[in-house]
Every structure is written in structure tokens, then in C-alpha cells.
Protein backbone atom coordinates (compact mmCIF):
# COMPACT_ATOMS: atom_id res chain seq x y z
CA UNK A 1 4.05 -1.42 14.02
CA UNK A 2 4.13 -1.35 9.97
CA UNK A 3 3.29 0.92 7.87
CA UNK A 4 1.01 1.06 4.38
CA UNK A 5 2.34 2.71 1.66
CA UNK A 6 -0.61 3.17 -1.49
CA UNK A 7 0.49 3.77 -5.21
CA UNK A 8 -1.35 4.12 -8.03
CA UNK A 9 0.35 3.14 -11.64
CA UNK A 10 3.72 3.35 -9.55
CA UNK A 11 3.26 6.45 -7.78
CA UNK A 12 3.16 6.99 -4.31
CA UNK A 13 -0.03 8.51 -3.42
CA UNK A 14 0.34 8.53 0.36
CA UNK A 15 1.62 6.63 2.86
CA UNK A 16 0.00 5.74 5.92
CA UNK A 17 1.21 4.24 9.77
CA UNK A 18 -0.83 1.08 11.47
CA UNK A 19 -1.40 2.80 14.62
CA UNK A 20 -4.75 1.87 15.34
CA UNK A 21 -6.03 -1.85 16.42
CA UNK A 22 -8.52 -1.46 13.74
CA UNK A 23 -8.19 0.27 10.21
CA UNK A 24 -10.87 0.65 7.67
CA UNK A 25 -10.58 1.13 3.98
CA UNK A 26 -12.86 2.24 1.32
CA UNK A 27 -14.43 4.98 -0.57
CA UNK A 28 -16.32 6.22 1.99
CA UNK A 29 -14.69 9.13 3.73
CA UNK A 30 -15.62 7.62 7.17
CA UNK A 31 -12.67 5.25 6.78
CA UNK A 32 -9.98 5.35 7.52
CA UNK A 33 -8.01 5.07 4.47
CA UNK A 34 -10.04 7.11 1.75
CA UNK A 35 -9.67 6.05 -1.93
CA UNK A 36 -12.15 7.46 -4.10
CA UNK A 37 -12.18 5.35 -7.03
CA UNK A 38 -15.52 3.28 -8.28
CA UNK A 39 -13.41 -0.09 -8.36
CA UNK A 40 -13.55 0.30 -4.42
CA UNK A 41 -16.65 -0.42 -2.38
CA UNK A 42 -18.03 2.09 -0.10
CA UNK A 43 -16.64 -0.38 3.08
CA UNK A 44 -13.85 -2.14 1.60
CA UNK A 45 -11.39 -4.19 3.62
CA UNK A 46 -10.33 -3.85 7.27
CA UNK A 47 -6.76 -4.00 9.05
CA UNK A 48 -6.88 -5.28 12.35
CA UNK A 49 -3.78 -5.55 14.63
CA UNK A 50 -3.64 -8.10 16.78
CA UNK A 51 -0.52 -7.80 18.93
CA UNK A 52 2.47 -7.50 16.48
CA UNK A 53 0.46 -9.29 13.96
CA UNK A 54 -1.13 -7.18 11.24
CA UNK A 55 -4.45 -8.97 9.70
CA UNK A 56 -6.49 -7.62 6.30
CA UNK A 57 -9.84 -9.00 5.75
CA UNK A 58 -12.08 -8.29 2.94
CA UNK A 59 -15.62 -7.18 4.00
CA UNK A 60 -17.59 -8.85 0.96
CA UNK A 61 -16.63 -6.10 -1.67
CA UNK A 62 -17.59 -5.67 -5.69
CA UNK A 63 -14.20 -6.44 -6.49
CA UNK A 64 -12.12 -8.36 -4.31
CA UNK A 65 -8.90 -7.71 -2.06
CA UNK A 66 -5.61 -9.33 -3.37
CA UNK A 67 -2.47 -9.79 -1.86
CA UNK A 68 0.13 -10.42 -4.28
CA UNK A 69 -1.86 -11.45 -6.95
CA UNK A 70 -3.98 -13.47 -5.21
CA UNK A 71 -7.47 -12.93 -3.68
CA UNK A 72 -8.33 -13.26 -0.03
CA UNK A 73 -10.97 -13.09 2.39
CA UNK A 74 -8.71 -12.74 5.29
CA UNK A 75 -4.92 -13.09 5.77
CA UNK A 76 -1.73 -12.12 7.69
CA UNK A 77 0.38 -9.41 6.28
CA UNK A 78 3.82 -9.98 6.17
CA UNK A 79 6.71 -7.59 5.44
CA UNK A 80 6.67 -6.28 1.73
CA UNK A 81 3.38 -8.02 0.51
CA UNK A 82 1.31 -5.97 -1.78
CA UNK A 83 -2.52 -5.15 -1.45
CA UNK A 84 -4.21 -5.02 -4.75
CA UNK A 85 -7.84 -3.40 -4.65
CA UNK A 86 -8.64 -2.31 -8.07
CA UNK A 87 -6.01 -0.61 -9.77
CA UNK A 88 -4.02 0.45 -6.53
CA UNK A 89 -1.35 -1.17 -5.06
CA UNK A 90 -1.05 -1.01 -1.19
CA UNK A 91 2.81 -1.97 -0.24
CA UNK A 92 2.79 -3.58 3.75
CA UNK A 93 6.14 -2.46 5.77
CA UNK A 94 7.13 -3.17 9.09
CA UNK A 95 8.74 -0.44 10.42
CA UNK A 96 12.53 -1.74 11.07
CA UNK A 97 14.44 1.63 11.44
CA UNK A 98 14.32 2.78 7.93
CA UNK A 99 12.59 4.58 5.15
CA UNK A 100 10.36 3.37 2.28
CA UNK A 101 12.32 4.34 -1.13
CA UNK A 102 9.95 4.94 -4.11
CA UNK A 103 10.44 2.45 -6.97
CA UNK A 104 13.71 3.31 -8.96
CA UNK A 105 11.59 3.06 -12.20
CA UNK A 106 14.22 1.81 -15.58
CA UNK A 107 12.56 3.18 -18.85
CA UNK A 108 14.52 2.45 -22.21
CA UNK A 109 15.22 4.97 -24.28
CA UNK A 110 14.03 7.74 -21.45
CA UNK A 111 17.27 8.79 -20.36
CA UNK A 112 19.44 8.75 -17.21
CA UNK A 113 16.66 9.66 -14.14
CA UNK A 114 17.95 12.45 -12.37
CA UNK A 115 19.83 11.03 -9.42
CA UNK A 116 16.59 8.66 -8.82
CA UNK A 117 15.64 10.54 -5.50
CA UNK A 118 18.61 8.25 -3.35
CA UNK A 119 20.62 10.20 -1.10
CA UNK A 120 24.27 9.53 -0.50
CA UNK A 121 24.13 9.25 2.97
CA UNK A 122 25.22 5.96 4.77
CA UNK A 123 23.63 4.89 8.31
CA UNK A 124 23.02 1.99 10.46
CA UNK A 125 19.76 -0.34 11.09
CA UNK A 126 17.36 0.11 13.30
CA UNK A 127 19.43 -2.41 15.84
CA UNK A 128 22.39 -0.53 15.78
CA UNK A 129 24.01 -3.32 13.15
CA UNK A 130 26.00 -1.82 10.49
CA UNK A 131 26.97 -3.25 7.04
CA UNK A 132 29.02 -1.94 4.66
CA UNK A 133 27.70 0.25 2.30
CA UNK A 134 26.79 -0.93 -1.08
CA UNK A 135 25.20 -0.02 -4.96
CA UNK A 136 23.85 -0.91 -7.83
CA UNK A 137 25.55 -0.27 -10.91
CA UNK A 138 23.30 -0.07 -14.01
CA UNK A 139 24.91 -1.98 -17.10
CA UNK A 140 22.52 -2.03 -20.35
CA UNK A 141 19.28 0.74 -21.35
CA UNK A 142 19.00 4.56 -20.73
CA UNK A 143 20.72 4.62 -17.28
CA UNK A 144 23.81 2.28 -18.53
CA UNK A 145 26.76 3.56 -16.55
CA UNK A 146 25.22 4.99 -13.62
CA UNK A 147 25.37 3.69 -10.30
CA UNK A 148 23.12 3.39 -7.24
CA UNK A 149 24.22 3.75 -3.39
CA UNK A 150 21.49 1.60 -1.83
CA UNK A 151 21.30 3.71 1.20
CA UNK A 152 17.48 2.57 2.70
CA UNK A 153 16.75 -0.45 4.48
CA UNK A 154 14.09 -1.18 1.61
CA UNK A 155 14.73 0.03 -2.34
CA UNK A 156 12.62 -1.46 -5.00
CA UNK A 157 13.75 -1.28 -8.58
CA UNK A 158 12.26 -2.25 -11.78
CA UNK A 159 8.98 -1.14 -13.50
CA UNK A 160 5.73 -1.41 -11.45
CA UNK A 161 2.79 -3.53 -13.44
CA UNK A 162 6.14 -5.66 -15.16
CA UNK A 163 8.46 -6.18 -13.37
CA UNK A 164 9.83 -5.13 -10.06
CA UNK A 165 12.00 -6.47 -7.15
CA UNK A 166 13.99 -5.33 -3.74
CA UNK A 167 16.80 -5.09 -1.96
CA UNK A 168 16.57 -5.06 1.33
CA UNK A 169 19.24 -4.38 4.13
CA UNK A 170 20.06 -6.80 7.15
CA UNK A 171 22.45 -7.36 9.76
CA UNK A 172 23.99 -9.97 7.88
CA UNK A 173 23.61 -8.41 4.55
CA UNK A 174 22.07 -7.49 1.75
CA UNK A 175 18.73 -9.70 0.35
CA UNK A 176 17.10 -9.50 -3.11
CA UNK A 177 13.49 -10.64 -3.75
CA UNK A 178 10.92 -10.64 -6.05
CA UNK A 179 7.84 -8.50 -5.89
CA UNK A 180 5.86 -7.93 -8.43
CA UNK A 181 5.86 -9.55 -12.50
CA UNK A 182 4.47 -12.69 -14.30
CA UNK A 183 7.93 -13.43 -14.73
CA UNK A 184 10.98 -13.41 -12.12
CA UNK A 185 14.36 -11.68 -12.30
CA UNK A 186 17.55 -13.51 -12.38
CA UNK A 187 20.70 -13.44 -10.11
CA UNK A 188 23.65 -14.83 -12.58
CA UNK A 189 21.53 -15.77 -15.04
CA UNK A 190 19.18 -18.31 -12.50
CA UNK A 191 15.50 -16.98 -12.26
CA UNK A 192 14.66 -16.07 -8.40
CA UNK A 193 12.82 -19.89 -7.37
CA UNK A 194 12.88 -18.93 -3.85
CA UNK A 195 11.09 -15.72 -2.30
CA UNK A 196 14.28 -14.15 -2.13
CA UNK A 197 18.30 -14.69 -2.66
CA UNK A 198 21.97 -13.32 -0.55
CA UNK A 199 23.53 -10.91 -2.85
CA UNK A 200 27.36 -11.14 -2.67
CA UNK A 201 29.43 -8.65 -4.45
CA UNK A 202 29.61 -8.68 -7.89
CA UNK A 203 26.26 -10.72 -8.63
CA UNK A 204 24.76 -9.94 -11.81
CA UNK A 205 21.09 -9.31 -11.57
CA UNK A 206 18.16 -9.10 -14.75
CA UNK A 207 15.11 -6.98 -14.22
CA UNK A 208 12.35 -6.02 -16.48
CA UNK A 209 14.69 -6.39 -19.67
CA UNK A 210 17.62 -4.21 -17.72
CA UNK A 211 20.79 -5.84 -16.46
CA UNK A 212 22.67 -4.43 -13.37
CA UNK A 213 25.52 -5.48 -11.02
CA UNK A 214 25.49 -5.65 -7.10
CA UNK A 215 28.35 -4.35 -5.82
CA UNK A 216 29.65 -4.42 -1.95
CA UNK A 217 32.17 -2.67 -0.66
């Protein structure tokens, strides 16, 4: 099962679960996912599951359907690929035990966000594999100083339409990747070439203009 979570400009707008073997979007408010905007045609895209497999095909719209930049008539979804139909962004998750977290959005000169909406809490995976808890301490801009607990099994950071990457939690560890961004961040000063990197403790990471260290332990 996997879950689709829509955002517009970087804010979560709802989220909805795959439970269905098909799923229609549009502006109509027949489908099944509803967004009333004109840069969405009346029948829009579909989401068909098809066993464990999630597919998203585009049903000859005005605009298009894009998955991470790039437009498609009909693909596979894969875990943390985003769904671009006009100015909304449609994040794919497969449900693995844990929560969604809302981008952790860095502003300069903004000031500190308050607390960033993480909880402090520390649990296992969906498996029953635990790993030892980790952060991310914030080292240049507005929110220099304070530090992270990364406490879901997904956390994106970063500012949506730049810039913005993950961290996700596995068995054997923690993972950073890029998602979104002309431009890719850097672990230790080497731009992300792969789709996504091991963090080990103490790794130095560069995101939309903000350094930050990952820290284990």
C-alpha cells in the first residue's frame, strides 16, 4: 500500500491512502482526488494498483503529468517520486511503518522555526529493526545552532521549488537523497551523483545555500 501526499508551494494540502485498485485525479469532483485548479483537466491522470505495484498514467490532459521533472504518459511509482500536475506537487510513499514529516523549510534571515513540528520521541521501523537515534544539527543561516532529532522514517529538508532532499531511516541506517532542485546537495563537499548516499556520523551535508551536520549516536 503507499500513500499520496499533495502540496501546493510546499504545503501540505492533504494527504491521501492508495486503497483502491483504481484512483482518479482531476478537477472534476467525481474523482477521486479533487484539485480544483484550471492547470488540471477535468479527467486528469489515473493510479492503478496492480498487486504491490502502484502505476500513474496520464489520460491525454492540457498540461501534462510529470514525475520528477519529467513528463509521462504512463509509469511505475516508486517510493518518494514526486507527481507534478501544474503547480502541485504529489509526493508517492509506501507505507513502511512510519509517518510522512512535512518539509523542514530553512529561510535566511527568518529566524529559528519553532521546534519545526519534530517530536522527540524515538521508535522502531515498521519490521521491528531499531537504529540508534540520530539529528541534524544546523550550522550556518537563521536556524544556526539548533539541532534536529530525525525521529520519522521519512524527513525532507530544504526549500521546496529550490532545493530539497531526505533522510530516510533503514534497518541498516540512515540514507540521504536528493529530491527536488536544478542543482544537488553535497555530502563533504561531493555533489549527490547517485540517487542517494549512507550517512555516517559526522558527515557534513549542503542544502539550498544552508550547511548542516549528520550526527549518530
Amino acid at each position: 500500500m503507499g500513500k499520496l501526499v499533495v502540496s501546493l508551494d510546499g504545503v501540505v494540502i492533504k494527504e491521501v491512502q492508495i486503497t483502491k485498485d483504481k484512483t482518479t485525479l482531476g478537477r472534476r469532483p467525481y474523482n477521486d482526488i479533487v484539485i480544483d485548479n484550471l492547470a488540471v483537466s477535468g479527467e486528469h491522470a489515473v493510479l492503478q494498483m496492480v498487486g504491490a505495484d502502484v502505476f500513474i498514467e496520464d489520460l491525454n490532459s492540457t498540461n501534462g503529468t510529470y514525475i520528477n521533472g519529467k513528463a509521462i504518459k504512463k509509469q511505475l511509482l516508486a517510493d518518494n517520486d514526486t507527481v507534478e500536475i501544474g503547480k502541485y506537487k504529489i509526493k508517492f510513499l509506501l507505507n513502511d511503518g512510519g509517518d510522512y514529516e512535512k518539509t523542514m523549510i530553512l529561510k535566511p534571515g527568518a529566524g529559528a522555526p519553532p521546534n519545526l513540528g519534530l517530536t522527540s520521541s524515538f521508535g522502531t521501523l515498521g519490521n521491528g529493526a531499531a537504529i540508534g537515534p540520530a539529528s541534524i544539527k544546523v550550522l550556518t543561516g537563521a536556524a544556526a545552532g539548533r539541532e534536529v532529532a530525525l525521529t520519522k522514517v521519512v524527513t525532507t529538508l530544504g526549500k521546496p521549488g529550490v532545493q530539497v532532499a531526505s533522510i530516510t531511516k533503514r534497518p541498516t541506517g540512515y540514507v540521504f537523497a536528493h529530491v527536488e532542485g536544478g542543482s544537488r546537495p553535497s555530502v563533504n563537499g561531493i555533489p549527490l551523483t547517485g540517487e542517494s548516499i549512507a550517512l555516517r556520523t559526522g558527515d557534513l551535508i549542503e542544502l539550498a545555500g544552508t550547511q548542516m551536520q549528520f550526527i549518530q549516536g
